[in-house]
N, C-alpha and C. Protein backbone atom coordinates (compact mmCIF):
# COMPACT_ATOMS: atom_id res chain seq x y z
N UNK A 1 16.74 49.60 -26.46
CA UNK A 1 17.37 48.45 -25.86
C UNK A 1 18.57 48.06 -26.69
N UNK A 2 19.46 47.82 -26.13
CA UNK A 2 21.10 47.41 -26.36
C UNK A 2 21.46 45.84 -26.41
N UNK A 3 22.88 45.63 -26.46
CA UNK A 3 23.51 44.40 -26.06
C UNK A 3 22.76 44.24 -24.63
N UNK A 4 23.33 45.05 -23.66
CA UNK A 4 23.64 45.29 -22.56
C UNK A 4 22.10 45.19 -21.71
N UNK A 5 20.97 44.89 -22.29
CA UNK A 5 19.72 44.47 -21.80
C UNK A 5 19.86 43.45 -21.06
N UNK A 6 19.16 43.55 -19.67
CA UNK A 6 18.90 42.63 -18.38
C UNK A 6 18.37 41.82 -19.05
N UNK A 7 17.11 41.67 -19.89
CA UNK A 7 15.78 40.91 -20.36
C UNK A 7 16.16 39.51 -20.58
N UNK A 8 15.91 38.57 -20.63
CA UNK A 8 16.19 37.43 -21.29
C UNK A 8 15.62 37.37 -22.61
N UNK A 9 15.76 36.53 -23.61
CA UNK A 9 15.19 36.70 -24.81
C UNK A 9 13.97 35.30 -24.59
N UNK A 10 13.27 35.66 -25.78
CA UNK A 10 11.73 34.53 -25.49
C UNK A 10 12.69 32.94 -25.65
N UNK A 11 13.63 32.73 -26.34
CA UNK A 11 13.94 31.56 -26.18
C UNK A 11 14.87 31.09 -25.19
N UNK A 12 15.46 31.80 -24.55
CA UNK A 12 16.10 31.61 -22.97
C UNK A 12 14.91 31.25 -22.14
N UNK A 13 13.71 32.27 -21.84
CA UNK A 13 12.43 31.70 -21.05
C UNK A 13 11.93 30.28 -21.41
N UNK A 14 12.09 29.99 -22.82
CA UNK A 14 11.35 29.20 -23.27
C UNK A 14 12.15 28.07 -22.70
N UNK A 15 13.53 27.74 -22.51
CA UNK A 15 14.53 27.02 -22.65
C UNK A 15 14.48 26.73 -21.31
N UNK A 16 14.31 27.84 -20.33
CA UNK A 16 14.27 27.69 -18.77
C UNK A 16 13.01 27.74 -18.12
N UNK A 17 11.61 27.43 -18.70
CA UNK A 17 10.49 27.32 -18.43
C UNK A 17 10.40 25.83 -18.57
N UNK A 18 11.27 24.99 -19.97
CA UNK A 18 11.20 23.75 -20.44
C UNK A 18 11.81 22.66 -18.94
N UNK A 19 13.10 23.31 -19.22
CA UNK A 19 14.27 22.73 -18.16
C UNK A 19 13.31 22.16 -16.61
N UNK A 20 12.64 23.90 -16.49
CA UNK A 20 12.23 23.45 -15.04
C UNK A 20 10.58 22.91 -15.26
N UNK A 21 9.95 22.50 -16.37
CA UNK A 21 9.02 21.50 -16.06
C UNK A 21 9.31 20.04 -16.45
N UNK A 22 10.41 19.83 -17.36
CA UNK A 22 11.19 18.12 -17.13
C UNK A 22 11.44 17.79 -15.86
N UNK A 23 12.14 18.98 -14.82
CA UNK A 23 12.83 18.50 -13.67
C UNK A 23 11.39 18.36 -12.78
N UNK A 24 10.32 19.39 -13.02
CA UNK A 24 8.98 18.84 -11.99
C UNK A 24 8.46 17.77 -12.30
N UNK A 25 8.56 17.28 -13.44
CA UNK A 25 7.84 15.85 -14.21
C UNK A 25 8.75 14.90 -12.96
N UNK A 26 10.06 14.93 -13.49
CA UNK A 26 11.24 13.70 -13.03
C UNK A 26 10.71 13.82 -11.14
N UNK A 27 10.42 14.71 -10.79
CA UNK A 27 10.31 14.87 -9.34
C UNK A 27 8.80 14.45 -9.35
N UNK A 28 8.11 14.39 -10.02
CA UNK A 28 6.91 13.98 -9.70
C UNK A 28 6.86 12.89 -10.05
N UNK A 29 7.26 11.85 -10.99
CA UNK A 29 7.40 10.39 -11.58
C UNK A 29 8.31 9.75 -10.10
N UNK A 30 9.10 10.42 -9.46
CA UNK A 30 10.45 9.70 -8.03
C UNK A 30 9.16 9.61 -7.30
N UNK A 31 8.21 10.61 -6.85
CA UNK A 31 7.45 10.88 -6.08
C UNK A 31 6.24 9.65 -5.74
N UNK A 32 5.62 9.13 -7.33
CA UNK A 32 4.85 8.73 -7.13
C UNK A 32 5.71 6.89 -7.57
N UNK A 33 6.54 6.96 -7.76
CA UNK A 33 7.52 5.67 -7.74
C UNK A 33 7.39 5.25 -6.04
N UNK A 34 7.71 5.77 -5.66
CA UNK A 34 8.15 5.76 -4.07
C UNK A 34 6.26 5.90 -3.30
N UNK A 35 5.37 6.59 -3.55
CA UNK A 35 4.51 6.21 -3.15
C UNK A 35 3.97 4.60 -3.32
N UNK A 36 4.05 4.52 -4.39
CA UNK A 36 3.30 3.20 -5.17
C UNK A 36 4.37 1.63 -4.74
N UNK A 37 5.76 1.99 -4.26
CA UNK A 37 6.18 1.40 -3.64
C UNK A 37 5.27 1.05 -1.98
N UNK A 38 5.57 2.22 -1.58
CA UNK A 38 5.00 2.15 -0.01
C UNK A 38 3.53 1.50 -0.01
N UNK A 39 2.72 1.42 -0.57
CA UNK A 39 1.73 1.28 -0.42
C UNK A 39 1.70 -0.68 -1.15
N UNK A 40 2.70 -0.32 -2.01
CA UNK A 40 2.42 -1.77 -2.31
C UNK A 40 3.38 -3.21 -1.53
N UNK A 41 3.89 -2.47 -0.11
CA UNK A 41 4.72 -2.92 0.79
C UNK A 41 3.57 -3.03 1.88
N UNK A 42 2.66 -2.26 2.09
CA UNK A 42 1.19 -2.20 2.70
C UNK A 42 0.11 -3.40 2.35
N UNK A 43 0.49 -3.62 1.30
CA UNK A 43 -0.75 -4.66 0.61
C UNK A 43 0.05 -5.43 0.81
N UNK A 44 1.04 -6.02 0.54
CA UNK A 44 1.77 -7.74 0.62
C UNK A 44 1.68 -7.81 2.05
N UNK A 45 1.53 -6.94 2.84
CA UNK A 45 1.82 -7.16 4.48
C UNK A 45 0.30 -8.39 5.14
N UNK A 46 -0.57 -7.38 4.27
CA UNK A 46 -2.04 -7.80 4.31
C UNK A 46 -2.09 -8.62 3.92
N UNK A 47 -1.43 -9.16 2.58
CA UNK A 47 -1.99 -10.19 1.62
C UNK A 47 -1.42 -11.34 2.57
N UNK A 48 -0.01 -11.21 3.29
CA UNK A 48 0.69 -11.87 4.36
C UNK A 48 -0.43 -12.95 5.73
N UNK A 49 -0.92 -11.36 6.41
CA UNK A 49 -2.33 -11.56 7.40
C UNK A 49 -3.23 -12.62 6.43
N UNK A 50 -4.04 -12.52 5.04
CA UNK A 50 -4.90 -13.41 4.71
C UNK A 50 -3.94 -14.74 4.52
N UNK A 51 -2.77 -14.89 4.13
CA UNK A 51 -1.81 -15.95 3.42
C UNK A 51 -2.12 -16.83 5.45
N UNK A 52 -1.75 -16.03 6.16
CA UNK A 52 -1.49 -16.79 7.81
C UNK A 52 -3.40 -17.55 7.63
N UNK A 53 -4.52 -16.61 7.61
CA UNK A 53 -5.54 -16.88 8.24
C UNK A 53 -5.79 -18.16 7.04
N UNK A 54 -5.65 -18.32 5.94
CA UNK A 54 -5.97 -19.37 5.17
C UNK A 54 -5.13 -20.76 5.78
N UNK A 55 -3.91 -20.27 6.18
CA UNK A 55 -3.46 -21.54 6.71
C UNK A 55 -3.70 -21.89 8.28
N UNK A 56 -4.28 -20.85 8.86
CA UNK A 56 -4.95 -21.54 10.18
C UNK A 56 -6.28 -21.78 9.99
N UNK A 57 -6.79 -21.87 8.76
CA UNK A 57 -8.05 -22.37 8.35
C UNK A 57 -8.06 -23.66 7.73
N UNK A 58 -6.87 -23.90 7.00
CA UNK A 58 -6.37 -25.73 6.94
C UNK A 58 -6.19 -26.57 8.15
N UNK A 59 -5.48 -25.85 8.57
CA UNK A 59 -5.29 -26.22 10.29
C UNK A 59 -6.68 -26.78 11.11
N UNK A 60 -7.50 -25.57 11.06
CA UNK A 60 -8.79 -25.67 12.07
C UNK A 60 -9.27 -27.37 11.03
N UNK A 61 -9.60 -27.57 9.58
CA UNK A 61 -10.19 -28.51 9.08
C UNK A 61 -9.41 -29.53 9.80
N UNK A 62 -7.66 -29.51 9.44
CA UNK A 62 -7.24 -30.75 9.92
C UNK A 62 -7.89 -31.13 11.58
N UNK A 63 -7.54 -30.14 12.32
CA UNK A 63 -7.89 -30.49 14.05
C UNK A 63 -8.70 -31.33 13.82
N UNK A 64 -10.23 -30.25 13.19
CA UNK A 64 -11.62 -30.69 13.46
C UNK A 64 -11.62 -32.12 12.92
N UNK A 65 -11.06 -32.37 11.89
CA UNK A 65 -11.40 -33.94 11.65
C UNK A 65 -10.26 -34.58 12.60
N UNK A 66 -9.21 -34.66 12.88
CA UNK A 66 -9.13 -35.40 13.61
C UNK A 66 -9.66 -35.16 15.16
N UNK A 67 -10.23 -34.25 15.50
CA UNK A 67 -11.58 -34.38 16.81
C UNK A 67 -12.41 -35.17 16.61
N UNK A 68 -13.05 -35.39 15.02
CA UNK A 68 -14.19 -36.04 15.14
C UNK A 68 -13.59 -37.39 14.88
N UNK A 69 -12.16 -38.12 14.31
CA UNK A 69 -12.13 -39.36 14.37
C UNK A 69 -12.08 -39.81 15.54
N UNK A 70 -11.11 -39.18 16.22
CA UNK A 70 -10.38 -39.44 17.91
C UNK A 70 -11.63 -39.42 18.50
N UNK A 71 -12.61 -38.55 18.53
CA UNK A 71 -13.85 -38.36 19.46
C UNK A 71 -14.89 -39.26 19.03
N UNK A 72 -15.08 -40.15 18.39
CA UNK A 72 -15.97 -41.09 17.50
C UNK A 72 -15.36 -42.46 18.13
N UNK A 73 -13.99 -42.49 17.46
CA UNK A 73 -13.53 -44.09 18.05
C UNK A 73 -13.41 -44.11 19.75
N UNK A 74 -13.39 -43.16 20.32
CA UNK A 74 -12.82 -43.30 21.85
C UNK A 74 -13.58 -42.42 22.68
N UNK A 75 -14.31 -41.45 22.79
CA UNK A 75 -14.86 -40.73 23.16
C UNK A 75 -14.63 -40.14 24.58
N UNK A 76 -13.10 -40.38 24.78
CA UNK A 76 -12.21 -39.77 25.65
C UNK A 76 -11.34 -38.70 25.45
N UNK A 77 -10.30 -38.69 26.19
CA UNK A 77 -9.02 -37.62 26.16
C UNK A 77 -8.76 -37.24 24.89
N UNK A 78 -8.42 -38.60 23.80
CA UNK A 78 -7.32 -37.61 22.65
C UNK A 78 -8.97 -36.76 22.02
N UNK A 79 -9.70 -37.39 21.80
CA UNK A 79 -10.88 -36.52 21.10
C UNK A 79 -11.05 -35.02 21.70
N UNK A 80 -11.16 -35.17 22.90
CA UNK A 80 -11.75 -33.64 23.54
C UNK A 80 -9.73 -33.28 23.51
N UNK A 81 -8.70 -33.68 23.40
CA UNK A 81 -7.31 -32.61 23.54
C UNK A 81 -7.44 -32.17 22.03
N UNK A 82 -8.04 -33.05 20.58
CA UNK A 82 -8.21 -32.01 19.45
C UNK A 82 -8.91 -31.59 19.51
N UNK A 83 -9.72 -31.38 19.81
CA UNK A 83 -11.46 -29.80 20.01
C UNK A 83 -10.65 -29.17 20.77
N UNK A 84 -9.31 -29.20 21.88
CA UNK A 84 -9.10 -27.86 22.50
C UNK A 84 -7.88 -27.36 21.23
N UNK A 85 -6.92 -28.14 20.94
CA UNK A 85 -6.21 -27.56 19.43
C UNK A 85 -6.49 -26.71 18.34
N UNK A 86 -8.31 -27.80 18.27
CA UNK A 86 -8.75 -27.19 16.72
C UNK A 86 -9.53 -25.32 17.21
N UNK A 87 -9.78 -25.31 18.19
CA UNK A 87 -10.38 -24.09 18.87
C UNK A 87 -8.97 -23.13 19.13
N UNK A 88 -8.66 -23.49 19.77
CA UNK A 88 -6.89 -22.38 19.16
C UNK A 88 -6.83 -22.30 18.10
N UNK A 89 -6.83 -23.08 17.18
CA UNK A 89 -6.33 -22.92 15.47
C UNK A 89 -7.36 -21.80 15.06
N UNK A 90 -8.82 -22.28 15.71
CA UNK A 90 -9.55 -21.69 15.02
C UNK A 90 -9.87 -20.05 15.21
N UNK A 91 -8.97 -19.29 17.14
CA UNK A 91 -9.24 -18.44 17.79
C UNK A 91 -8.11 -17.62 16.63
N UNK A 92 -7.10 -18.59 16.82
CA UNK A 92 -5.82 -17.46 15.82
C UNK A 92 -5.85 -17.57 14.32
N UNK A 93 -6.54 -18.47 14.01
CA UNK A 93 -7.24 -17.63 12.29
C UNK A 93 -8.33 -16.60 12.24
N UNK A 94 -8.90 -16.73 13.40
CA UNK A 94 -10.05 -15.36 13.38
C UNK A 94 -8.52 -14.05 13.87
N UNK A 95 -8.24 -14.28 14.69
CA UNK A 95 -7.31 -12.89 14.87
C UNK A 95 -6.19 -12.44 13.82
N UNK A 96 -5.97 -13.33 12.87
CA UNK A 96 -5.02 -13.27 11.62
C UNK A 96 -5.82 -13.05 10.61
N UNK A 97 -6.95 -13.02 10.65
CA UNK A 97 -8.07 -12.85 9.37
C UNK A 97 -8.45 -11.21 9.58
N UNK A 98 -9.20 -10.53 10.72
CA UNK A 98 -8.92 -9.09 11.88
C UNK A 98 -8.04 -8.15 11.65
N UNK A 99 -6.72 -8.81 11.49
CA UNK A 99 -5.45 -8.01 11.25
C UNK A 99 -5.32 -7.74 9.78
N UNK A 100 -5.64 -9.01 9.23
CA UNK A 100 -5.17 -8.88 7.77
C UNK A 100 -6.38 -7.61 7.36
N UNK A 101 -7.64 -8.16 7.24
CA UNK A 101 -8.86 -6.98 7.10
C UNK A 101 -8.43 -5.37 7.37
N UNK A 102 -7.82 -5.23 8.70
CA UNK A 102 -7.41 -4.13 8.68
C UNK A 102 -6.83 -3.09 7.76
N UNK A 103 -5.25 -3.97 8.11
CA UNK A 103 -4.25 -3.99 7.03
C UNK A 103 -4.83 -3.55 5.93
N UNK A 104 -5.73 -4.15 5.45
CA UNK A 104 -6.00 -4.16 3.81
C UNK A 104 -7.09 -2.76 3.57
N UNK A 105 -7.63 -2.45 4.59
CA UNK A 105 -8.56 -1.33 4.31
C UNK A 105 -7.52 0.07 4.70
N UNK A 106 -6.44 -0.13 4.91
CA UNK A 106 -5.12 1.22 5.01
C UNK A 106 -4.61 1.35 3.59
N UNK A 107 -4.64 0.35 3.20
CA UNK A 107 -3.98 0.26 1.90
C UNK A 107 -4.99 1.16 0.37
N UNK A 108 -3.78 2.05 -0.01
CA UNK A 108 -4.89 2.96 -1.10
C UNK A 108 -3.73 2.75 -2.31
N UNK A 109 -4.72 2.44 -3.03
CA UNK A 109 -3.42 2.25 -4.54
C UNK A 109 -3.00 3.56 -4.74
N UNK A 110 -3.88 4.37 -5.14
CA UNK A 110 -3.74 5.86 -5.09
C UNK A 110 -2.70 6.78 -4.76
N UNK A 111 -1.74 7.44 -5.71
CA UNK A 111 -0.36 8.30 -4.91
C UNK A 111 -1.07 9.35 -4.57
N UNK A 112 -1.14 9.50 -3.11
CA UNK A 112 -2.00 10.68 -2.85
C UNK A 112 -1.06 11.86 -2.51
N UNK A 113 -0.06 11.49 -2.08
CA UNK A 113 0.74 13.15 -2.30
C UNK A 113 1.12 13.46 -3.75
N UNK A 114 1.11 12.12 -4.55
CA UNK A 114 1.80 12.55 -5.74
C UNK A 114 0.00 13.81 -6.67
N UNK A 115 -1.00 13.02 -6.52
CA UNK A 115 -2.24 14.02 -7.13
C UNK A 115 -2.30 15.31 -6.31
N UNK A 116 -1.92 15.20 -5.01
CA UNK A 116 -1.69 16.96 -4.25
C UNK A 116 -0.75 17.52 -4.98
N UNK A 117 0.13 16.78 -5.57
CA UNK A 117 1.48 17.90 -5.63
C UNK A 117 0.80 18.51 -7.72
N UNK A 118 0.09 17.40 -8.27
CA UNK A 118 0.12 17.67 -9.02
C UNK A 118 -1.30 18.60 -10.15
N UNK A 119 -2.34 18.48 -8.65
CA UNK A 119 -3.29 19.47 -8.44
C UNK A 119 -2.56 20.90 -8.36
N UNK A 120 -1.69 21.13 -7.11
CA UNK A 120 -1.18 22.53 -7.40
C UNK A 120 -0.30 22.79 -8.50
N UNK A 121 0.54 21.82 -9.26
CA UNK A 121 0.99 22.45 -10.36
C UNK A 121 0.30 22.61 -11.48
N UNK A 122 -0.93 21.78 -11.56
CA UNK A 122 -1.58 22.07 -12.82
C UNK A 122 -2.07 23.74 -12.30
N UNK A 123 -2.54 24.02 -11.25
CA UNK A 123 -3.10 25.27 -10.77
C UNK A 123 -1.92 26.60 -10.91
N UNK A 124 -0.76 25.92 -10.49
CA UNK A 124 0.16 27.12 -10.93
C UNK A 124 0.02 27.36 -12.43
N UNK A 125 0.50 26.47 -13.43
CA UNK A 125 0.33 26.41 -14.66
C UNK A 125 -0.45 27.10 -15.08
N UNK A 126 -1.64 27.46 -14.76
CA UNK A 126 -3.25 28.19 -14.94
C UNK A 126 -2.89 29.27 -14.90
N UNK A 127 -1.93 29.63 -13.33
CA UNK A 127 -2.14 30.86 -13.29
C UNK A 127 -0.48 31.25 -12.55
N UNK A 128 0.51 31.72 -12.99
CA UNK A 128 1.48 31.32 -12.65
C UNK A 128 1.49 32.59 -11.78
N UNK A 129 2.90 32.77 -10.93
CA UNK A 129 3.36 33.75 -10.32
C UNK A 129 4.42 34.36 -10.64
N UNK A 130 4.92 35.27 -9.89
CA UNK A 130 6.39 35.78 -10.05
C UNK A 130 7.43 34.42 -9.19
N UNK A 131 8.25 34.35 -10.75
CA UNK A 131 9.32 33.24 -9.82
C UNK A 131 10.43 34.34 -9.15
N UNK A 132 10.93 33.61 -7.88
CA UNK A 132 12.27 34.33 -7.84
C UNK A 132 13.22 32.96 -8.29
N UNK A 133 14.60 33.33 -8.51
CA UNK A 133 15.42 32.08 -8.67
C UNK A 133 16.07 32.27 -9.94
């Protein structure tokens, strides 16, 4: 073997084995940045749904007591028009409580493409291949 050898030398490999596992790190750190974003745009949405159902659950208390003053002193109209209020308040905090629940069971802290991507590179690593490139 000569100048003129194709081969790379062990510290060129070493140098371009380095290069291209910083750049898989940096692509895997964007990766799971951007997951952990999305998901934590998932949870405030939810936390949103419980933030609504807590305040149509102040709501339903306020109605209900004023049903039971209005319906106590007068035992007419305004009493039975807050029991039909406080029963709306109370239909759309159950359906904002539903949503939020949902919501919140989609939500995975977990970067799950980022542990796929980084299951197969630990597995390449193990056992590598022929690169082309």
């Amino acid at each position: 073997m000569g100048d003129g050898s194709a081969e790379p030398s062990v510290g060129e490999l070493v140098a371009k084995v380095t290069a291209d596992l910083r750049k898989l790190i940096g692509q895997e750190v964007e990766l799971a940045k951007t997951e952990v974003r999305t998901e934590a745009s998932r949870a405030g949405k939810a936390a949103g749904m419980f933030g609504g159902a807590g305040f149509a659950g102040y709501m339903v208390a306020l109605f209900l007591s004023l049903a039971a003053v209005f319906g106590l002193a007068n035992l007419m109209d305004p009493g039975w028009a807050a029991l039909i209020v406080t029963a709306v308040w109370a239909l759309i905090g159950g359906v904002m409580f539903l949503m939020g629940r949902a919501r919140m069971r989609e939500f995975s802290p977990k970067p799950e493409q980022t542990m796929e991507t980084l299951k197969e590179d630990a597995q390449w690593a193990r056992h590598p291949t022929n690169r082309t490139g």
